[in-house]
C-alpha atoms as a PDB file:
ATOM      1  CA  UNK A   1       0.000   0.000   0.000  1.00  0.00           C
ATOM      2  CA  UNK A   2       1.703   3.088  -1.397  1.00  0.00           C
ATOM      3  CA  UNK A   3       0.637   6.683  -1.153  1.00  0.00           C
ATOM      4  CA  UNK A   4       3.051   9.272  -3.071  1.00  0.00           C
ATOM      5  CA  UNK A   5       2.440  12.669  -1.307  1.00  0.00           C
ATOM      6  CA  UNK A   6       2.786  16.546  -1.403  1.00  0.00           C
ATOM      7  CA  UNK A   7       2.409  18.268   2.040  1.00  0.00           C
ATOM      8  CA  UNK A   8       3.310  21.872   2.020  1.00  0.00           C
ATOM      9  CA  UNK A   9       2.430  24.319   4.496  1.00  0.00           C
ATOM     10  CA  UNK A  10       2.247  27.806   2.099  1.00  0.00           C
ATOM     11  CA  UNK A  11       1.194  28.183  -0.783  1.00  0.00           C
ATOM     12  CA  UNK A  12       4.510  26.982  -3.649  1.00  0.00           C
ATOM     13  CA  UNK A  13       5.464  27.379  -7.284  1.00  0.00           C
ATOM     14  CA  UNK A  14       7.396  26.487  -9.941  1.00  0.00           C
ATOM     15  CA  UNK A  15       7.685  26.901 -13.606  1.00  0.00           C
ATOM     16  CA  UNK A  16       6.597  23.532 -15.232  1.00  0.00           C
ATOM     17  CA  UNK A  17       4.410  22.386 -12.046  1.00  0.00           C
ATOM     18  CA  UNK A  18       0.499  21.561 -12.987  1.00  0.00           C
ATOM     19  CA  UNK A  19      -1.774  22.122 -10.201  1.00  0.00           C
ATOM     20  CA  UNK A  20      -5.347  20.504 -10.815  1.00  0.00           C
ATOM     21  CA  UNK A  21      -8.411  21.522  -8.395  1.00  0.00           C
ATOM     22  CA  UNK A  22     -11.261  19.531 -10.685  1.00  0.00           C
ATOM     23  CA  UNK A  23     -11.042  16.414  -8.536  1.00  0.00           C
ATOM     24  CA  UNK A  24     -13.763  15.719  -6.346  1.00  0.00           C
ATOM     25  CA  UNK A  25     -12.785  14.685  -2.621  1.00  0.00           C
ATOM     26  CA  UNK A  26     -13.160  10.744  -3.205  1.00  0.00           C
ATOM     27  CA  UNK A  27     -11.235  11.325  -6.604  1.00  0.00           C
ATOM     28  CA  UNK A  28      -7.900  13.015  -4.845  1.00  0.00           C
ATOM     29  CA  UNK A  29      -8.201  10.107  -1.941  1.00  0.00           C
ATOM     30  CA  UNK A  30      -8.879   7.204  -4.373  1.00  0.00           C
ATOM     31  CA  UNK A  31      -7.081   8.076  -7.406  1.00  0.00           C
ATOM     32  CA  UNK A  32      -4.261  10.214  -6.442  1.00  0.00           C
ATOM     33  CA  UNK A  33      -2.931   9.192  -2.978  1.00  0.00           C
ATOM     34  CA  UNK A  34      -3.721   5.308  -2.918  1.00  0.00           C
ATOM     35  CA  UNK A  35      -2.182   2.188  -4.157  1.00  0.00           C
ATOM     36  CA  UNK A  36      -4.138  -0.191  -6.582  1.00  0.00           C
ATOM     37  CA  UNK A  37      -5.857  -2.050  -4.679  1.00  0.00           C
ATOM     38  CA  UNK A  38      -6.706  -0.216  -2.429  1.00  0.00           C
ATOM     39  CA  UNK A  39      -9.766   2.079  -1.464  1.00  0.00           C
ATOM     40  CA  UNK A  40     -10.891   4.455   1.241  1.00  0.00           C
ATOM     41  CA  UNK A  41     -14.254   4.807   3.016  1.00  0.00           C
ATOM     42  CA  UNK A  42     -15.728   7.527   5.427  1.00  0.00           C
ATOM     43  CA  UNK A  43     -13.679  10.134   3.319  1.00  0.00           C
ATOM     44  CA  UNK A  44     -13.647  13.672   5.338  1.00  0.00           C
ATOM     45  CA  UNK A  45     -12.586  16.913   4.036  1.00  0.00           C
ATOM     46  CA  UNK A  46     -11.990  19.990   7.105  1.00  0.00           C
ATOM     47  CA  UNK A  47     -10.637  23.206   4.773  1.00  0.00           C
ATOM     48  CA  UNK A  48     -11.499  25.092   1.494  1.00  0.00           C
ATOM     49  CA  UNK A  49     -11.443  23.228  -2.031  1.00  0.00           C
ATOM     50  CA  UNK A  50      -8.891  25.832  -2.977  1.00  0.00           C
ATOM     51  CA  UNK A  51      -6.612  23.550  -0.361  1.00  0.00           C
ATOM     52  CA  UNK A  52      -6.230  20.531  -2.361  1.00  0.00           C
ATOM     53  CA  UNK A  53      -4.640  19.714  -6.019  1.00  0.00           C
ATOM     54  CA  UNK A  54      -3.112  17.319  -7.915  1.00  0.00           C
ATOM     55  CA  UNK A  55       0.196  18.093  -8.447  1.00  0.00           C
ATOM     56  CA  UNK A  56       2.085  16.997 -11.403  1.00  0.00           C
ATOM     57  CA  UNK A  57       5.450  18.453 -13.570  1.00  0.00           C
ATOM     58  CA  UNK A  58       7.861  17.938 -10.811  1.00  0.00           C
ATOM     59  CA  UNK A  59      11.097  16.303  -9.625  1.00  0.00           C
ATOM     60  CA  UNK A  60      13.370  18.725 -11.058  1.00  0.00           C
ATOM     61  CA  UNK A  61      16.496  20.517 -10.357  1.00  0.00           C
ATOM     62  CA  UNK A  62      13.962  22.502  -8.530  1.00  0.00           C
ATOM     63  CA  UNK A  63      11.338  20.760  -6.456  1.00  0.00           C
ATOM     64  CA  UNK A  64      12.321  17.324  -5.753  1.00  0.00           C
ATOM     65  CA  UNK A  65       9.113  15.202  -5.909  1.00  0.00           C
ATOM     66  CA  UNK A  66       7.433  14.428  -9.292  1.00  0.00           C
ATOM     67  CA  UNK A  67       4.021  14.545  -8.183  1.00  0.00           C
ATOM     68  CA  UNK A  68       0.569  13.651  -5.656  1.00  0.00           C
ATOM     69  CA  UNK A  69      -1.616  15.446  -3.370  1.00  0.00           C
ATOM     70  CA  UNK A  70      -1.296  19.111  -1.975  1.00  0.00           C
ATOM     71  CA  UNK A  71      -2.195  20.083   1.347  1.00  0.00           C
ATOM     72  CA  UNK A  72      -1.755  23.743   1.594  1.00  0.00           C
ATOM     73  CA  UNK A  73      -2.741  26.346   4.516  1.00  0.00           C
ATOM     74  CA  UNK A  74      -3.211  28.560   1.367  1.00  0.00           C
ATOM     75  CA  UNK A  75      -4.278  28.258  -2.315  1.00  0.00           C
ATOM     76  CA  UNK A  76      -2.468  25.061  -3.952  1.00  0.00           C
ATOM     77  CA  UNK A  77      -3.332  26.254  -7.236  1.00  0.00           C
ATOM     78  CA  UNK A  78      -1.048  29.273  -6.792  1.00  0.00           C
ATOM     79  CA  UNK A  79       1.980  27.819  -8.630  1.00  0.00           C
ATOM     80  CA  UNK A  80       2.834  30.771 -10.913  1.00  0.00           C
ATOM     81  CA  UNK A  81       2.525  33.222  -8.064  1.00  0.00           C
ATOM     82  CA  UNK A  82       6.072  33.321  -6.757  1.00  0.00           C
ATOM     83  CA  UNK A  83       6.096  36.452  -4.643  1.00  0.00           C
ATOM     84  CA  UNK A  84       3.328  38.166  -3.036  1.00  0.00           C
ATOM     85  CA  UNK A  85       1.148  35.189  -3.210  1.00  0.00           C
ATOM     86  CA  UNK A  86       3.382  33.275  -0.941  1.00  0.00           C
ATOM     87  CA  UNK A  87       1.142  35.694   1.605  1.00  0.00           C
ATOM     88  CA  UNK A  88      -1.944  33.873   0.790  1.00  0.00           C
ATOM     89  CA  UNK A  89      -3.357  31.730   3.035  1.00  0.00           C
ATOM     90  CA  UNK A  90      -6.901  30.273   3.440  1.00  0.00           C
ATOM     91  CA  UNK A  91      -8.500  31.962   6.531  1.00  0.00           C
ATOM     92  CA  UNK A  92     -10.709  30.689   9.267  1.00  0.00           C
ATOM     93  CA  UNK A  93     -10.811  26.736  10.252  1.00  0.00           C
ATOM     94  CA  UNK A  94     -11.085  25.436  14.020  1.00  0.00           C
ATOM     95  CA  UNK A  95      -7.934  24.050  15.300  1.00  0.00           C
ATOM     96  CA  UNK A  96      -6.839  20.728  15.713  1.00  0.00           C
ATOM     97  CA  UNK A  97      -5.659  20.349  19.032  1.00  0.00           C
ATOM     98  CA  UNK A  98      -3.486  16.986  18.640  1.00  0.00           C
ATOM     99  CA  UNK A  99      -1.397  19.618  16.148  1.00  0.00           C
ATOM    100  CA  UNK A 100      -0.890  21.816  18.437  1.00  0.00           C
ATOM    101  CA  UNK A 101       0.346  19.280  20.786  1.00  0.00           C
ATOM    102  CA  UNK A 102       2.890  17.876  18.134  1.00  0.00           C
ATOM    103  CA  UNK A 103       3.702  21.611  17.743  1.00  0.00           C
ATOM    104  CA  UNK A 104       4.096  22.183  21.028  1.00  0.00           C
ATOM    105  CA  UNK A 105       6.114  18.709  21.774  1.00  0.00           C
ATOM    106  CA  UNK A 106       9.233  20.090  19.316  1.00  0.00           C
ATOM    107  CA  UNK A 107      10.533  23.222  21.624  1.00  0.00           C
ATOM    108  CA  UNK A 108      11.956  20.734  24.137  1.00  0.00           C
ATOM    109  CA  UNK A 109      13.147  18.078  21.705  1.00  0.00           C
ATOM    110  CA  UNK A 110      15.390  20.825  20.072  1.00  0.00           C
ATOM    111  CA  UNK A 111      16.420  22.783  22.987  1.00  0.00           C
ATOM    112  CA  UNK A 112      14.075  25.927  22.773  1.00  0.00           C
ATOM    113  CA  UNK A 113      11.642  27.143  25.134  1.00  0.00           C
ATOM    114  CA  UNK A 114       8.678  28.941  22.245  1.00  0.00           C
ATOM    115  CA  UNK A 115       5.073  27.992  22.411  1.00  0.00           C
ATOM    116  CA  UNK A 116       2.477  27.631  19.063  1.00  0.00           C
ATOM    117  CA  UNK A 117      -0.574  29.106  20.487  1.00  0.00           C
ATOM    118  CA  UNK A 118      -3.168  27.748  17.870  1.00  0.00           C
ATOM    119  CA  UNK A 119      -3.233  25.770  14.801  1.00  0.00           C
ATOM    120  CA  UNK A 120      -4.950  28.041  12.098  1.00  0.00           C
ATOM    121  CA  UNK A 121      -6.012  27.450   8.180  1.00  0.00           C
ATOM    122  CA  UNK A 122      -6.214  23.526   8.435  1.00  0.00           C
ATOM    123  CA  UNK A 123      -6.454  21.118   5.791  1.00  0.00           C
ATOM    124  CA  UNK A 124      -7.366  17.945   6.991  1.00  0.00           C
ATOM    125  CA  UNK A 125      -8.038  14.451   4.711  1.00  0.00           C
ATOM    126  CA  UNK A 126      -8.993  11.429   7.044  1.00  0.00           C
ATOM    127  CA  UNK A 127     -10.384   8.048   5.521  1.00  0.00           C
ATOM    128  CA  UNK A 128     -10.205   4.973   6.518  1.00  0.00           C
ATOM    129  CA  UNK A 129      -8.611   1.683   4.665  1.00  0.00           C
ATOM    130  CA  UNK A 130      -7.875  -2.410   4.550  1.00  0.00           C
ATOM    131  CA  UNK A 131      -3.579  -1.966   3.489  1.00  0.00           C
ATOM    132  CA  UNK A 132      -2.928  -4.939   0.882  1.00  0.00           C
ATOM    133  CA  UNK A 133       0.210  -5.304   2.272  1.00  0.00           C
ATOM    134  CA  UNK A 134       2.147  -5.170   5.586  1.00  0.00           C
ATOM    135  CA  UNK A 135       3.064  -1.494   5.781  1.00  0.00           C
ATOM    136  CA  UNK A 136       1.524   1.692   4.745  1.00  0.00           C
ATOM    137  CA  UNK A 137       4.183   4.154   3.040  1.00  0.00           C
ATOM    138  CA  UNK A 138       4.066   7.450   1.244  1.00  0.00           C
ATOM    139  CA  UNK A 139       6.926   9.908   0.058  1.00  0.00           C
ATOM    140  CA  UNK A 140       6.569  13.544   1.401  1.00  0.00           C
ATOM    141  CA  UNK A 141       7.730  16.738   1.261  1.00  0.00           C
ATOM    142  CA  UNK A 142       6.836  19.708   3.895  1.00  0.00           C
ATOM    143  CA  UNK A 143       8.042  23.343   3.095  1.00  0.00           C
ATOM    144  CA  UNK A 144       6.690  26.880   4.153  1.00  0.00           C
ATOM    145  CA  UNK A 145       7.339  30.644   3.622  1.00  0.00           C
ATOM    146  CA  UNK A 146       8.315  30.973   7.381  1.00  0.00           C
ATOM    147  CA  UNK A 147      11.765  29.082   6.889  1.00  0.00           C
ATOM    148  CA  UNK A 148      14.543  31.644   6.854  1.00  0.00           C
ATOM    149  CA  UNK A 149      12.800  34.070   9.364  1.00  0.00           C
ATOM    150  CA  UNK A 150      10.936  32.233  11.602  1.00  0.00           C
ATOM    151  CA  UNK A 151      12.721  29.346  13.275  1.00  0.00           C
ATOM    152  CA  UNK A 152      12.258  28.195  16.523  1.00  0.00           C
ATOM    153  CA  UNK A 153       9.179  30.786  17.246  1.00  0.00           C
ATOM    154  CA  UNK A 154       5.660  30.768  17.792  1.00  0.00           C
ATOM    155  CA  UNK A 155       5.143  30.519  13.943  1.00  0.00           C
ATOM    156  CA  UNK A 156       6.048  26.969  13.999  1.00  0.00           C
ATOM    157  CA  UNK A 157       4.348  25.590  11.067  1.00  0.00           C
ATOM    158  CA  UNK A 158       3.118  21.693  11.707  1.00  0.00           C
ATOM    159  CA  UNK A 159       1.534  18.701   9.596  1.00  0.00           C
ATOM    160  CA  UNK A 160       1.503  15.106  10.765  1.00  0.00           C
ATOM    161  CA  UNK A 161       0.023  11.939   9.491  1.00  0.00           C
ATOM    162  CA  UNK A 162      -2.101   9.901  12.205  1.00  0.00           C
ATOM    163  CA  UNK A 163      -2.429   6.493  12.009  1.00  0.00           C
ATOM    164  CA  UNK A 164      -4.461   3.900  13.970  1.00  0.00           C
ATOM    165  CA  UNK A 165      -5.735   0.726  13.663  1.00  0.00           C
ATOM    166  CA  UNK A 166      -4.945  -2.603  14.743  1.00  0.00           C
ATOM    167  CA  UNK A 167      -1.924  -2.962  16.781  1.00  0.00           C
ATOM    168  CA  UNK A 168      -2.058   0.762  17.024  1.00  0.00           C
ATOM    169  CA  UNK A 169      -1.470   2.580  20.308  1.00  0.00           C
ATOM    170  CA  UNK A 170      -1.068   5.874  20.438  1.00  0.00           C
ATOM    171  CA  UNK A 171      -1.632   8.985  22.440  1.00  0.00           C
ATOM    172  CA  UNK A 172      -3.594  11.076  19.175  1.00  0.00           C
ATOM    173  CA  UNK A 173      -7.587  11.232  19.075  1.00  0.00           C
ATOM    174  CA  UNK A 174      -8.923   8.664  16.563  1.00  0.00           C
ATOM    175  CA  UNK A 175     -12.582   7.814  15.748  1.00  0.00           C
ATOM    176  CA  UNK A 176     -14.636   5.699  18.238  1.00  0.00           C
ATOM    177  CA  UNK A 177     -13.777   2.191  16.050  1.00  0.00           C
ATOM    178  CA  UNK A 178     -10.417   2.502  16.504  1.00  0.00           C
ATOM    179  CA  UNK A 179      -9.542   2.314  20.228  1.00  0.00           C
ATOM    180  CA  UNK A 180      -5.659   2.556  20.185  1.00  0.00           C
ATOM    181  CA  UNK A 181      -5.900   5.807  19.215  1.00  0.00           C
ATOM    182  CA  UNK A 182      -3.365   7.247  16.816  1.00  0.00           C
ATOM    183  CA  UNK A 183       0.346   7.726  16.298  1.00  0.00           C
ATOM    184  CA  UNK A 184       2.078  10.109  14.258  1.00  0.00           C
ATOM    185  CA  UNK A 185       4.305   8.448  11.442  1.00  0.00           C
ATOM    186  CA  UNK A 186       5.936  11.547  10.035  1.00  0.00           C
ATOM    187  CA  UNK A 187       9.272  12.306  11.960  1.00  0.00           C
ATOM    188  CA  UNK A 188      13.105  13.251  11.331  1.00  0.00           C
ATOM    189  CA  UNK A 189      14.617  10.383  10.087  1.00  0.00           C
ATOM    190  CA  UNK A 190      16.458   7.949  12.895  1.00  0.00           C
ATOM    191  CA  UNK A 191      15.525  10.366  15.334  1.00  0.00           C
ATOM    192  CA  UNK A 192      15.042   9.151  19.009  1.00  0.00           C
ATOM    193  CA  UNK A 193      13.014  10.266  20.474  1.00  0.00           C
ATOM    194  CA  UNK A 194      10.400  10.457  16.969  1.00  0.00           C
ATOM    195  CA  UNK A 195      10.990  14.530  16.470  1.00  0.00           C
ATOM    196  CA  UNK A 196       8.351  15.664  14.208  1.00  0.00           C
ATOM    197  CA  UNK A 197       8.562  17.497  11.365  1.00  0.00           C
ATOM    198  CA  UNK A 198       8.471  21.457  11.528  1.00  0.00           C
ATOM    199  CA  UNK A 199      10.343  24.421  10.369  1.00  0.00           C
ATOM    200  CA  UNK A 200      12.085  24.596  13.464  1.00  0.00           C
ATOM    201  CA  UNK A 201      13.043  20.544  13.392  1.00  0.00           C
ATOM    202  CA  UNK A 202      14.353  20.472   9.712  1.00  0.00           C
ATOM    203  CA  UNK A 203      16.500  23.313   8.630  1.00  0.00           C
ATOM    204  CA  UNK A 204      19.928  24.972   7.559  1.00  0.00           C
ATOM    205  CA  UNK A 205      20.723  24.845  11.188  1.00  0.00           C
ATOM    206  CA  UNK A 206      19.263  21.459  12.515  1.00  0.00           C
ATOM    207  CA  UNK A 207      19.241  18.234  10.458  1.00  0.00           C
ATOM    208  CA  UNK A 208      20.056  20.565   7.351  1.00  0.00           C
ATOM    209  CA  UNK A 209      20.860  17.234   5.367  1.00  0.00           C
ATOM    210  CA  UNK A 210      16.974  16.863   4.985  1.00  0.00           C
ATOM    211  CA  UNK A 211      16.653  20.497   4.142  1.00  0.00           C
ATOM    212  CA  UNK A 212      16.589  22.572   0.824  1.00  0.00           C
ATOM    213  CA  UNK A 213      17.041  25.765   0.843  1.00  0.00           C
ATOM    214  CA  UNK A 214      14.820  27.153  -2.120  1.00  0.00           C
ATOM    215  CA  UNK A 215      16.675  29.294  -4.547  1.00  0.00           C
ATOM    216  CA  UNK A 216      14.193  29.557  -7.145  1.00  0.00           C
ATOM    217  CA  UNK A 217      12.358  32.885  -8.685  1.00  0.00           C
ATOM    218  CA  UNK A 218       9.732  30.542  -9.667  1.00  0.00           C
ATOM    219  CA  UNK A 219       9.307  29.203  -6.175  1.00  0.00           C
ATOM    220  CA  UNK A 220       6.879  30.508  -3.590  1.00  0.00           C
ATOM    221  CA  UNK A 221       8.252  28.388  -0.173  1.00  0.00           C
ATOM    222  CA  UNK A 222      11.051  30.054   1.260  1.00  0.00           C
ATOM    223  CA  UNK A 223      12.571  25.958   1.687  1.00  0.00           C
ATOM    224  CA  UNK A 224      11.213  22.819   2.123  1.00  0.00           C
ATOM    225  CA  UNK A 225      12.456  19.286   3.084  1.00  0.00           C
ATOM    226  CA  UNK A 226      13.847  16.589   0.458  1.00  0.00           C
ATOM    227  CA  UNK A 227      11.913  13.690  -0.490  1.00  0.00           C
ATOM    228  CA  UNK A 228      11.200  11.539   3.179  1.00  0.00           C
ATOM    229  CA  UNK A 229       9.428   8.429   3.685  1.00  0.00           C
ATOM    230  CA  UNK A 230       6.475   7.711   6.297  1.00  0.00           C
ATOM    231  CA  UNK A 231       6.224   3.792   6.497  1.00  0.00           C
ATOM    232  CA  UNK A 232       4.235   1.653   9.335  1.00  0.00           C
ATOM    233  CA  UNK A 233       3.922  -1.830   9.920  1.00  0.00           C
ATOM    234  CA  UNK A 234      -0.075  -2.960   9.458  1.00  0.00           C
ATOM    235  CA  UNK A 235      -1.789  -6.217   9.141  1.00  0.00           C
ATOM    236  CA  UNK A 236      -3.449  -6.960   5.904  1.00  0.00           C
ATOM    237  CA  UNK A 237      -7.070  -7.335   5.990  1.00  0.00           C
ATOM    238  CA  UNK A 238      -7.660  -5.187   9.333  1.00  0.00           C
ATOM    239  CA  UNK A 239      -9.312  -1.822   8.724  1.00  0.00           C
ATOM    240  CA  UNK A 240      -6.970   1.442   9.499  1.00  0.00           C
ATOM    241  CA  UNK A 241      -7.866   4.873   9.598  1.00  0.00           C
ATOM    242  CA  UNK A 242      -5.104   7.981   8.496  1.00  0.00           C
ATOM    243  CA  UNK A 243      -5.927  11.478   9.347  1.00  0.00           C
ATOM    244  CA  UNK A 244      -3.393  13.642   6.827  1.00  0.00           C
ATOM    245  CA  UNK A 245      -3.298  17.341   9.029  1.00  0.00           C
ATOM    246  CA  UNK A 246      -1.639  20.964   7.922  1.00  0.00           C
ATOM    247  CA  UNK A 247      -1.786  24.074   9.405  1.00  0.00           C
ATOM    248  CA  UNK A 248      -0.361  27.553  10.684  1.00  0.00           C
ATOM    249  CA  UNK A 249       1.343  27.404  13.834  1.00  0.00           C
ATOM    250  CA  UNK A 250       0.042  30.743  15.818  1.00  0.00           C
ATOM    251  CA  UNK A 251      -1.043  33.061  12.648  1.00  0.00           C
ATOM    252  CA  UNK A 252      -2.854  32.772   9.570  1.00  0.00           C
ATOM    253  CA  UNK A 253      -0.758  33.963   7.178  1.00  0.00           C
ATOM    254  CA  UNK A 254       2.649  32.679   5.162  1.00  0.00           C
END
């Protein structure tokens, strides 16, 4: 069970990059992120349509993934606005407070003492799924137009993927059929303890060998991490359920 993945947490450009809003919400879950095989039920959507895209025209010298879903805390479809509509972001959006835990869990895993008071302009995808396989995995990539200015400060912009299901426990909220609760599978590589991925946890200063620094005109996102890999064991046949979460750390802009 493969899912091939954009997360970014601003809105992001580059020259030869297709952005396509015309899929429904089943269509981008079932045709874009999942493996053959494989298909999700009790699809939910929290954000704007102008969130989501499929993404296609990449893995360049550029932008280092080829293609899949966008999350964005702005307009995904903005990928010939390098500039001004890095600004952009989607407004409004309760927020999601197991984010703003992982948010808040970094600061002390890196040495730094800053709190994220909220979680704003969420995009959230959460489905569940029976994995034809023994492991779920996805490729990723997280950038935002804080990097550069706004490390290890309150505008510590978050995503995570939750996961839970059999043989699952975890500390996140999950739905009322899935006991366990939920883990988070996207951290820095090897890191122990799991340090989750943020501005402030992947950067030119701290585990800068998973960071890019963008150099692009054609680029909105100020940087963004390489390609990394979220992979979990599962047992085939058992139902899981994945909860894919963006979002602002403290403001609702960038």
């Amino acid at each position: 069970f493969v899912m091939l993945s954009l997360f970014v947490a601003s809105s992001w450009a580059m020259g030869q990059v297709n952005v396509d809003q015309s899929l429904t919400i089943d269509e981008y879950v079932n045709d874009v992120l999942l493996g053959e095989g494989v298909t999700a039920t009790n699809i939910s959507f929290i954000g704007s349509p102008e969130q989501i895209g499929y993404m296609t025209g990449g893995s360049s010298a550029d932008f280092p993934i080829e293609g899949g879903l966008v999350l964005s805390s702005g307009n995904a479809a903005d990928a010939f606005c390098a500039g001004l509509g890095c600004l952009n972001c989607a407004g409004g959006n309760p927020t999601d407070n197991d984010l703003l835990d992982i948010a808040n869990s970094v600061p002390p895993l890196i040495g730094q003492s800053f709190t994220v008071s909220s979680v704003n302009d969420l995009c959230v995808f959460e489905f569940d799924f029976d994995p034809a396989g023994d492991y779920v995995s996805f490729n990723y990539v997280f950038g935002s137009s804080e990097y550069e200015a706004w490390e290890n400060t309150t505008y510590n912009d978050i995503f995570a993927f939750f996961l839970s299901g059999a043989g699952i426990n975890g500390p996140y909220n999950a739905p009322g059929a899935f006991p366990g609760q939920a883990v988070n599978i996207a951290s820095v590589p090897d890191s122990d303890p799991e340090l989750p991925i943020t501005i402030s946890s992947v950067n030119g200063s701290l585990n800068a060998e998973y960071y890019i620094l963008n150099e692009s005109d054609d680029i909105c996102m100020s940087g963004y991490t390489t390609v990394l890999t979220a992979v979990y064991p599962v047992i085939c046949g058992e139902t899981y359920h994945i909860k894919l979460a963006i979002g602002d750390g403290s403001d609702g802009i960038l």
